[in-house]
N, C-alpha and C. Protein backbone atom coordinates (compact mmCIF):
# COMPACT_ATOMS: atom_id res chain seq x y z
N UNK A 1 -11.56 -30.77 -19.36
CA UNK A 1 -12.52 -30.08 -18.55
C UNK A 1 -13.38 -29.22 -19.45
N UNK A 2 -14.61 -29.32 -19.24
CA UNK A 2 -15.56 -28.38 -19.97
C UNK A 2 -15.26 -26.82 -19.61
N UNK A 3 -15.59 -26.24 -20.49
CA UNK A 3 -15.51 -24.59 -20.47
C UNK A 3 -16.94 -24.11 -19.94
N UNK A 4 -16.10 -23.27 -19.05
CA UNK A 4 -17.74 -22.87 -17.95
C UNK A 4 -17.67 -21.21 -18.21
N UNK A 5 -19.01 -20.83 -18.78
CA UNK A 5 -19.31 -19.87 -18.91
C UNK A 5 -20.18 -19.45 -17.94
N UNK A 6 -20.05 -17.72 -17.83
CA UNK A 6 -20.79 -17.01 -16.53
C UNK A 6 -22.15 -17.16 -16.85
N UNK A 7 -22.73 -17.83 -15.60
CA UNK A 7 -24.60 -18.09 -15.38
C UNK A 7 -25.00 -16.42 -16.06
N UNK A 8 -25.90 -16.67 -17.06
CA UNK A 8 -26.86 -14.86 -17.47
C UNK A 8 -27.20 -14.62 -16.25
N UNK A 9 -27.94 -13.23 -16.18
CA UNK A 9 -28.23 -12.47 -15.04
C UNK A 9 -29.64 -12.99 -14.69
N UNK A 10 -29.99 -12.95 -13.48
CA UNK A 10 -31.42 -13.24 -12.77
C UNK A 10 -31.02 -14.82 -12.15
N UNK A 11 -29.88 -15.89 -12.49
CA UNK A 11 -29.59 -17.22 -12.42
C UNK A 11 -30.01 -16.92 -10.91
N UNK A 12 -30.38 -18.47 -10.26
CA UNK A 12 -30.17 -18.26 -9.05
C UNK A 12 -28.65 -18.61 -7.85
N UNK A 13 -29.06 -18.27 -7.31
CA UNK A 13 -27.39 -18.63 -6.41
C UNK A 13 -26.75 -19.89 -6.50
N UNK A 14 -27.93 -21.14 -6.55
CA UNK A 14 -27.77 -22.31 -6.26
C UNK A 14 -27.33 -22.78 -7.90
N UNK A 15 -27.57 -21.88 -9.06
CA UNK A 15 -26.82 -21.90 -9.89
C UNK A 15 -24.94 -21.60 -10.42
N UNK A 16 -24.99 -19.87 -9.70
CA UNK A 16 -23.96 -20.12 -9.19
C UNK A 16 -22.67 -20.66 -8.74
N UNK A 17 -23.11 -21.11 -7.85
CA UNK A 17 -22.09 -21.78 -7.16
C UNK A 17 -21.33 -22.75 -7.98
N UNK A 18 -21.98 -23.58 -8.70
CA UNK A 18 -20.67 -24.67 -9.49
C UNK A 18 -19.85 -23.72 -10.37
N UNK A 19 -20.40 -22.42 -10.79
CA UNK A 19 -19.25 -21.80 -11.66
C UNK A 19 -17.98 -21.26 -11.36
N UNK A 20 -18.45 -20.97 -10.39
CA UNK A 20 -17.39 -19.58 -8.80
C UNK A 20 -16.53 -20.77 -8.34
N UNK A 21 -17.15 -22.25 -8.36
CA UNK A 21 -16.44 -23.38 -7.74
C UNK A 21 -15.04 -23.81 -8.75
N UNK A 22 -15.90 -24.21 -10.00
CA UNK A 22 -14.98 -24.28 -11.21
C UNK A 22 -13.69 -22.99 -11.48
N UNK A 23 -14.30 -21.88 -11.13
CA UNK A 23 -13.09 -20.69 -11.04
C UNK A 23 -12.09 -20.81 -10.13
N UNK A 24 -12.35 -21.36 -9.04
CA UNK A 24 -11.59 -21.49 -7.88
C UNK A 24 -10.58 -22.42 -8.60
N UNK A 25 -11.01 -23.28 -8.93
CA UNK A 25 -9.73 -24.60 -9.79
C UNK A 25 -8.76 -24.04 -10.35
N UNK A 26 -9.63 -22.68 -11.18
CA UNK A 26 -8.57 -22.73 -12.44
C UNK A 26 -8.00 -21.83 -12.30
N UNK A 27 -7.42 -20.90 -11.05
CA UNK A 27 -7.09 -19.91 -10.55
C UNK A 27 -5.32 -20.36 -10.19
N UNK A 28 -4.24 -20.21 -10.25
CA UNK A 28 -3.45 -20.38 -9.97
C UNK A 28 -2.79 -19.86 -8.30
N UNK A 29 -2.12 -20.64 -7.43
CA UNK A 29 -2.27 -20.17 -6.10
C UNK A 29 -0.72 -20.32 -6.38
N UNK A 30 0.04 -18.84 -6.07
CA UNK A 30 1.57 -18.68 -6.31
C UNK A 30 2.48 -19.63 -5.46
N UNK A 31 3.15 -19.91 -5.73
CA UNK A 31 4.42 -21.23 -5.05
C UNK A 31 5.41 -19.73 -3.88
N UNK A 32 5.72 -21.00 -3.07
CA UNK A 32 6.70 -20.66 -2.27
C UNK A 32 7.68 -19.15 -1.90
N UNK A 33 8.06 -19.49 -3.22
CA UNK A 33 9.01 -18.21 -3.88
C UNK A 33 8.64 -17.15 -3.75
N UNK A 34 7.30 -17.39 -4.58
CA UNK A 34 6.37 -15.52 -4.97
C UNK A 34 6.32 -15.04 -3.62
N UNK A 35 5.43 -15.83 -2.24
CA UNK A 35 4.95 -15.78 -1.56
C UNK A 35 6.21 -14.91 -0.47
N UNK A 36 7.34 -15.37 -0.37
CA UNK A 36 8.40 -15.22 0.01
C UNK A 36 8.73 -13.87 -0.23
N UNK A 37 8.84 -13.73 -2.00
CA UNK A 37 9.11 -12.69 -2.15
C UNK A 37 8.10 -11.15 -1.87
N UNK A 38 6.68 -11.25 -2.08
CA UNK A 38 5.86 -10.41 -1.92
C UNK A 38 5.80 -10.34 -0.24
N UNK A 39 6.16 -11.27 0.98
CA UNK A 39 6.56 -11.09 2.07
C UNK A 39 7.86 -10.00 1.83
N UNK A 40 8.62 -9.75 1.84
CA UNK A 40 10.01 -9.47 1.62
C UNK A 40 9.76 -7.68 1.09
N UNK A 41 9.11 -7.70 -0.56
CA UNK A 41 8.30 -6.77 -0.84
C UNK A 41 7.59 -5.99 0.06
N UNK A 42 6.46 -6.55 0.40
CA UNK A 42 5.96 -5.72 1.70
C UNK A 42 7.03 -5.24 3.04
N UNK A 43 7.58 -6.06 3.12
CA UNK A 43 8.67 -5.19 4.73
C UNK A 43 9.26 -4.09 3.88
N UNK A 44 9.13 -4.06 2.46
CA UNK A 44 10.51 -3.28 1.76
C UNK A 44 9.60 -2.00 1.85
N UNK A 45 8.58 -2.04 1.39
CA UNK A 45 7.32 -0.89 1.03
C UNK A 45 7.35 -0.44 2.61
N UNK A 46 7.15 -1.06 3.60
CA UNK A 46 6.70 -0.39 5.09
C UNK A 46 7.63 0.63 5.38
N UNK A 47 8.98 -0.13 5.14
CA UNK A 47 10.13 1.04 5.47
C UNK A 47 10.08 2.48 5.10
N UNK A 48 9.63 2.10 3.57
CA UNK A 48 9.48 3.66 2.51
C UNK A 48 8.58 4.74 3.45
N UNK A 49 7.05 3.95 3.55
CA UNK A 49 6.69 4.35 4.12
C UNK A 49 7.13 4.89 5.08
N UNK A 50 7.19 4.34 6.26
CA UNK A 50 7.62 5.22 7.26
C UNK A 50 9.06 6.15 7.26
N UNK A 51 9.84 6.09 6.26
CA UNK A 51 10.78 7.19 6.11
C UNK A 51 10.19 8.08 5.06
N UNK A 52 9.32 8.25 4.24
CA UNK A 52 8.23 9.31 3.74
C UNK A 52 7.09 9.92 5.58
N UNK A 53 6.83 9.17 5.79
CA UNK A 53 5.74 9.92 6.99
C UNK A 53 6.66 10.67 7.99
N UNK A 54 7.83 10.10 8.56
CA UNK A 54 9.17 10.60 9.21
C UNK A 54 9.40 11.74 8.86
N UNK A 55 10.08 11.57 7.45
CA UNK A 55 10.20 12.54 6.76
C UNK A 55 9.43 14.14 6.58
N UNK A 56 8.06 13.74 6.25
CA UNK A 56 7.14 14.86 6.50
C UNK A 56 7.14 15.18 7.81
N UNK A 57 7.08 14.38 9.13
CA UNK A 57 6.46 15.02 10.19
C UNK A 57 7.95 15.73 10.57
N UNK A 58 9.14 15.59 10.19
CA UNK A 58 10.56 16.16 10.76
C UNK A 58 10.58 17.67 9.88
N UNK A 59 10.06 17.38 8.90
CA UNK A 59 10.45 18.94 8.20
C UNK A 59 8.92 19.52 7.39
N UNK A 60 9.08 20.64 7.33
CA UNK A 60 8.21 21.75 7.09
C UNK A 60 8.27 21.93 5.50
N UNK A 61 7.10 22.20 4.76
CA UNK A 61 6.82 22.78 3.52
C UNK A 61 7.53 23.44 2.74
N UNK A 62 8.43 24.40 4.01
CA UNK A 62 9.33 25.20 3.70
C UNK A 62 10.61 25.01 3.45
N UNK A 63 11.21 23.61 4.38
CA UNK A 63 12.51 22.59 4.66
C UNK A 63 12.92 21.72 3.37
N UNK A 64 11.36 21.22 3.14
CA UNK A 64 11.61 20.73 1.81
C UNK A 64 11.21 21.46 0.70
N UNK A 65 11.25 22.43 0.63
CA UNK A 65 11.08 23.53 -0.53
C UNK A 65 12.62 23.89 -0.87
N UNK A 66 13.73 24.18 0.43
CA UNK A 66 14.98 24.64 0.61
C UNK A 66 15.97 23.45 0.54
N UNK A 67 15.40 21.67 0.37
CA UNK A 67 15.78 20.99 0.19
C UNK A 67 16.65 20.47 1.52
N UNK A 68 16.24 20.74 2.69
CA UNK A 68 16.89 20.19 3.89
C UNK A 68 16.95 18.89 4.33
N UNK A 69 15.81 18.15 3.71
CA UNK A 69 15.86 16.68 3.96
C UNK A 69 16.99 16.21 2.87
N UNK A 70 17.14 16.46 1.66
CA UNK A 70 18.20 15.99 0.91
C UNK A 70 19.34 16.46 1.34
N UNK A 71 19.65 17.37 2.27
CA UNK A 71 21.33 17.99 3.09
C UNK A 71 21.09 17.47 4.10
N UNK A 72 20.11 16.85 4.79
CA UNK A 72 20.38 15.76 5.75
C UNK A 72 20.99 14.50 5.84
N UNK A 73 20.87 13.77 4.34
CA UNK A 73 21.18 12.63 3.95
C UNK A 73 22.27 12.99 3.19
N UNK A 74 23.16 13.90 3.39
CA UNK A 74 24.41 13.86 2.58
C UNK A 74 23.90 14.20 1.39
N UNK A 75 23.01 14.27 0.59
CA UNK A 75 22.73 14.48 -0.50
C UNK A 75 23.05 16.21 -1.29
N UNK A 76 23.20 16.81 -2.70
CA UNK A 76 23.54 18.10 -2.94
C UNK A 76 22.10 18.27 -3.08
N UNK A 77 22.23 19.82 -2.32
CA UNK A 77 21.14 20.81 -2.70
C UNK A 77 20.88 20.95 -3.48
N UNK A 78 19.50 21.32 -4.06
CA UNK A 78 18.88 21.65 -5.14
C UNK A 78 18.07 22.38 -5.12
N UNK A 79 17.82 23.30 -6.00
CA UNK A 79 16.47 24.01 -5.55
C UNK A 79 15.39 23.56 -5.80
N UNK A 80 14.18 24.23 -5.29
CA UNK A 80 13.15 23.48 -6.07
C UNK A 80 12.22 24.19 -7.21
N UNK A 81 12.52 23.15 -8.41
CA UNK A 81 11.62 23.04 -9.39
C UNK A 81 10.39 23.79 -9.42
N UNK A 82 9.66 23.08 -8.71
CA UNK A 82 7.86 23.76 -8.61
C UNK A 82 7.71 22.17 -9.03
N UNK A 83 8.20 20.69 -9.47
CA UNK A 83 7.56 19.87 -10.02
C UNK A 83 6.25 19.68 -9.22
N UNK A 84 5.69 18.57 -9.93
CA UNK A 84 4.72 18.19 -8.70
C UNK A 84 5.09 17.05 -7.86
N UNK A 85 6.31 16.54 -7.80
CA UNK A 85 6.55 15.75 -6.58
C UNK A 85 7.01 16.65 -5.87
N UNK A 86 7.54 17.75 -6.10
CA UNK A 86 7.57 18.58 -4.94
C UNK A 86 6.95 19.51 -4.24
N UNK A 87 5.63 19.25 -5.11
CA UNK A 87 4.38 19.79 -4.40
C UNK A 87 3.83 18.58 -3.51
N UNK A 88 4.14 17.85 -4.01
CA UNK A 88 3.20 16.43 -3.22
C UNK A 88 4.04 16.09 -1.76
N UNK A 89 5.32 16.01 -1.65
CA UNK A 89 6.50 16.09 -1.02
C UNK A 89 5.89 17.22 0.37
N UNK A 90 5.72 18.42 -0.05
CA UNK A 90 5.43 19.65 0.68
C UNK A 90 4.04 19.58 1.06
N UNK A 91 3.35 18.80 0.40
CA UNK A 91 1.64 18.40 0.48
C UNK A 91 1.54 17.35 1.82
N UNK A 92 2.71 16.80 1.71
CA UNK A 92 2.47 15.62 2.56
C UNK A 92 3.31 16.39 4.00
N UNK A 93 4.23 17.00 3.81
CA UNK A 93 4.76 17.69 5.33
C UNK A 93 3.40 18.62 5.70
N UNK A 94 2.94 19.28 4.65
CA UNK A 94 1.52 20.22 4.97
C UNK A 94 0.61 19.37 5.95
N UNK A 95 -0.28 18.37 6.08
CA UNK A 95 -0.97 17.59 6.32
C UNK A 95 -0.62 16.82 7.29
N UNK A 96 0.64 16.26 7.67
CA UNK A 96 1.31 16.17 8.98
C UNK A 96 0.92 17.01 9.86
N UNK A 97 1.38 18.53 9.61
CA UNK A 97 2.09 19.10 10.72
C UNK A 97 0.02 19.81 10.48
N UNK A 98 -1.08 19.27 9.94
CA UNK A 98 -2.66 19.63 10.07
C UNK A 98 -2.50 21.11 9.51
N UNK A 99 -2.18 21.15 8.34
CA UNK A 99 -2.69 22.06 7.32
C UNK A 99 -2.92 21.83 6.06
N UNK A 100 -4.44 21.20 6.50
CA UNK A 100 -5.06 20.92 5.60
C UNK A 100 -5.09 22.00 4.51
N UNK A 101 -5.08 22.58 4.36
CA UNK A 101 -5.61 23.82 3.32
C UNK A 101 -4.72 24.53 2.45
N UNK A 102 -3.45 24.51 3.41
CA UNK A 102 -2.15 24.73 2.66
C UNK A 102 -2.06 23.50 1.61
N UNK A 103 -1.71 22.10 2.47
CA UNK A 103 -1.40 21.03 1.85
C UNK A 103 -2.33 21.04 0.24
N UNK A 104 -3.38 21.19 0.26
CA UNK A 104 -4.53 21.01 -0.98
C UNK A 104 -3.86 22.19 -2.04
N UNK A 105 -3.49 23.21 -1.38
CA UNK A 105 -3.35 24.25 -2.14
C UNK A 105 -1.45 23.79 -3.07
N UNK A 106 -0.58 22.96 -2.48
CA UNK A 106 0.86 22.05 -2.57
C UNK A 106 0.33 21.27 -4.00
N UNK A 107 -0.56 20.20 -3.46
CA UNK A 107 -1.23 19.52 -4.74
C UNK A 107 -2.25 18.77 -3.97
N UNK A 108 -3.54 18.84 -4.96
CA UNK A 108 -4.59 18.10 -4.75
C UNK A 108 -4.73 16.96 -4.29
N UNK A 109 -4.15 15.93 -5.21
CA UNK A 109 -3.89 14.47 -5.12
C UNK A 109 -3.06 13.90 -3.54
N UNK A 110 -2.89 14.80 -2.72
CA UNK A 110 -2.51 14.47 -1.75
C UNK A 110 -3.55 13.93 -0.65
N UNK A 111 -4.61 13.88 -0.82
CA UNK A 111 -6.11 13.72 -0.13
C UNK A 111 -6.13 12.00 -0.41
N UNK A 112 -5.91 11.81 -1.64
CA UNK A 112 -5.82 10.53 -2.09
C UNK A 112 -4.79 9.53 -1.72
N UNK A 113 -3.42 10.08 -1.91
CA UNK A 113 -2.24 9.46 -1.65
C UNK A 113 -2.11 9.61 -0.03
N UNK A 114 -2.10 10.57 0.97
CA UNK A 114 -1.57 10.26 2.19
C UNK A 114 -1.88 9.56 3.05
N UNK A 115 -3.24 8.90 2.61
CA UNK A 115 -3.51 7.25 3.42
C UNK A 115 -2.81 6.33 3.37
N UNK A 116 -2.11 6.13 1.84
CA UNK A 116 -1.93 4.94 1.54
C UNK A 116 -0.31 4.69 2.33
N UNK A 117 0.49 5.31 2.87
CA UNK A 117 1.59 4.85 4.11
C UNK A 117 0.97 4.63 5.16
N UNK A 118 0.28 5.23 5.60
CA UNK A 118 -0.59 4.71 6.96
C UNK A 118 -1.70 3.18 6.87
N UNK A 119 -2.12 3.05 5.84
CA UNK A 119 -2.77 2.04 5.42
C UNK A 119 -1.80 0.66 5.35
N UNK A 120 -0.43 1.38 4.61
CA UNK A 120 0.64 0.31 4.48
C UNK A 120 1.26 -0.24 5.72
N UNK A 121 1.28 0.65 6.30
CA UNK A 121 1.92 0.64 7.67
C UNK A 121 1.40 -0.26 8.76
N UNK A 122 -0.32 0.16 8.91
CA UNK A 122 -0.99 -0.96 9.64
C UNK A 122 -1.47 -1.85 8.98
N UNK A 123 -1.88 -2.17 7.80
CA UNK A 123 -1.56 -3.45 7.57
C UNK A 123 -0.87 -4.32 6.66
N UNK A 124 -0.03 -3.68 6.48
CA UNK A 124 1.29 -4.45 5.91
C UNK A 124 2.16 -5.46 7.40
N UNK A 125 2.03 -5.10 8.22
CA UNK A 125 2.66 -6.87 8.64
C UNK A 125 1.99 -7.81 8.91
N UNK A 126 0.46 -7.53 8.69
CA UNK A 126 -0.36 -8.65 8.60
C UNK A 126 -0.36 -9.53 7.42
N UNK A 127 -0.17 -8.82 5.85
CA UNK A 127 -0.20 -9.06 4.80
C UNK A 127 1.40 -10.19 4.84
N UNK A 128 2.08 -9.83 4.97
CA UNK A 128 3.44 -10.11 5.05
C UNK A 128 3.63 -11.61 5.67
N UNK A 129 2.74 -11.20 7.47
CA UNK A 129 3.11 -12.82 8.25
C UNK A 129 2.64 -13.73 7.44
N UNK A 130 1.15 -13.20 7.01
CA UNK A 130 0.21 -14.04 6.03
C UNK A 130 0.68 -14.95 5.13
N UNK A 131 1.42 -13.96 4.29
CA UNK A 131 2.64 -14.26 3.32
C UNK A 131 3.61 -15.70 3.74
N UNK A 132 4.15 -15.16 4.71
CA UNK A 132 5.23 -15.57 5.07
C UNK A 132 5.10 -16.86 5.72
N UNK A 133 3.74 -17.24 6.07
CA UNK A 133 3.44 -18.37 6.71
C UNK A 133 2.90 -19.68 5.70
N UNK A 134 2.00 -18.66 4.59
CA UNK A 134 1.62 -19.54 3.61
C UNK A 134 3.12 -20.49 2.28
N UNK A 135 4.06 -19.30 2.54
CA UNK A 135 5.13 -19.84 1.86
C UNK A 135 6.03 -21.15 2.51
N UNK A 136 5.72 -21.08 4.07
CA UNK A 136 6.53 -22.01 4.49
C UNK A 136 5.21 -23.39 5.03
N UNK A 137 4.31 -23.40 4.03
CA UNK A 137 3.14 -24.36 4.49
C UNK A 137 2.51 -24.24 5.49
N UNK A 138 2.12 -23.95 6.42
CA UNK A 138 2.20 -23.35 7.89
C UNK A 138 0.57 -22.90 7.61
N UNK A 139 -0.47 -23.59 8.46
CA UNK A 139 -1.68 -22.99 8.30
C UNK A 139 -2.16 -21.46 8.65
N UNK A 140 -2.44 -20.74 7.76
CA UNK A 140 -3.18 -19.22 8.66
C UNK A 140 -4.02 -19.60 9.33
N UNK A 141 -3.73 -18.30 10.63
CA UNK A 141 -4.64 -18.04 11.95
C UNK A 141 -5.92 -17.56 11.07
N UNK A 142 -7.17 -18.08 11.90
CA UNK A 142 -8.15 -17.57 11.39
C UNK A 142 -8.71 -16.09 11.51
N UNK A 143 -9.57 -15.26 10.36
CA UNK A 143 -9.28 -13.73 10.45
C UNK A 143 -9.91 -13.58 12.28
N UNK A 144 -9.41 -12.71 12.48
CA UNK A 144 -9.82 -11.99 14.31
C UNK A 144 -11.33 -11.38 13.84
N UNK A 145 -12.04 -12.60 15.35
CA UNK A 145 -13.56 -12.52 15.67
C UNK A 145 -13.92 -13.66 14.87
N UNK A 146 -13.06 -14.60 14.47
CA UNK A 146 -14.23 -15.79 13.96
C UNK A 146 -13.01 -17.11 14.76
N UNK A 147 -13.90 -18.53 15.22
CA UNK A 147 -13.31 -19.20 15.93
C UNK A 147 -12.73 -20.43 15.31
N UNK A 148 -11.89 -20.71 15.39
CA UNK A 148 -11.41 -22.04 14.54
C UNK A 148 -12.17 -22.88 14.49
């Protein structure tokens, strides 16, 4: 097979296209297994998630400052550090329970990170069936709002 290099800039579309086509070939589409497993992966991640969001919305800034979620789970007390997972930890009960301002003041990076369980959450079992359907050959439903 010839080696296809990217069209220079200004090409037109109708140029294009045989290269993006040729990429598509040489792209590897994961077997069975992967597919299986990154299904599997994802249910594993949702859980976290939602026992991190649980977690925050059950206890207070203060709960997990005094380490009450770890004496809930049988786990030994500890105090806390000051690390920054346990600012982020206390950032994320902050922002639950809508204190914003506290939470920012816990750690910054929490603005960034506390989407991403809720993001996981709704659509991680889409990602997953997806998964899980392509591993067992099984055609995907087409995306919602377009018609077969």
């Amino acid at each position: 097979m010839a080696e296809l290099s990217p069209p220079a800039p200004g090409h037109s579309r109708d140029r294009l296209a045989p290269w993006l086509e040729g990429l598509g070939r040489r792209l590897d589409v994961p077997g069975p297994a992967v597919q299986r497993a990154l299904a599997a992966l994802i249910l594993v991640a949702m859980a976290g998630a939602a026992a991190i969001l649980v977690t925050s919305a059950a206890c207070t800034p203060a709960d997990i400052a005094a380490d009450v979620h770890a004496r809930a789970l049988g786990l030994p007390a500890r105090p806390c550090p000051g690390c920054s997972l346990c600012g982020m930890s206390r950032a994320f009960s902050a922002i639950t329970h809508l204190r914003l301002r506290e939470a920012v003041s816990f750690h910054p990076g929490v603005l960034l990170c506390y989407p991403v369980p809720w993001l996981l959450l709704l659509l991680g079992p889409g990602i997953a069936f997806r998964a899980w359907r392509a591993s067992r050959g099984q055609p995907l439903p087409p995306p919602l709002g377009r018609d077969p």
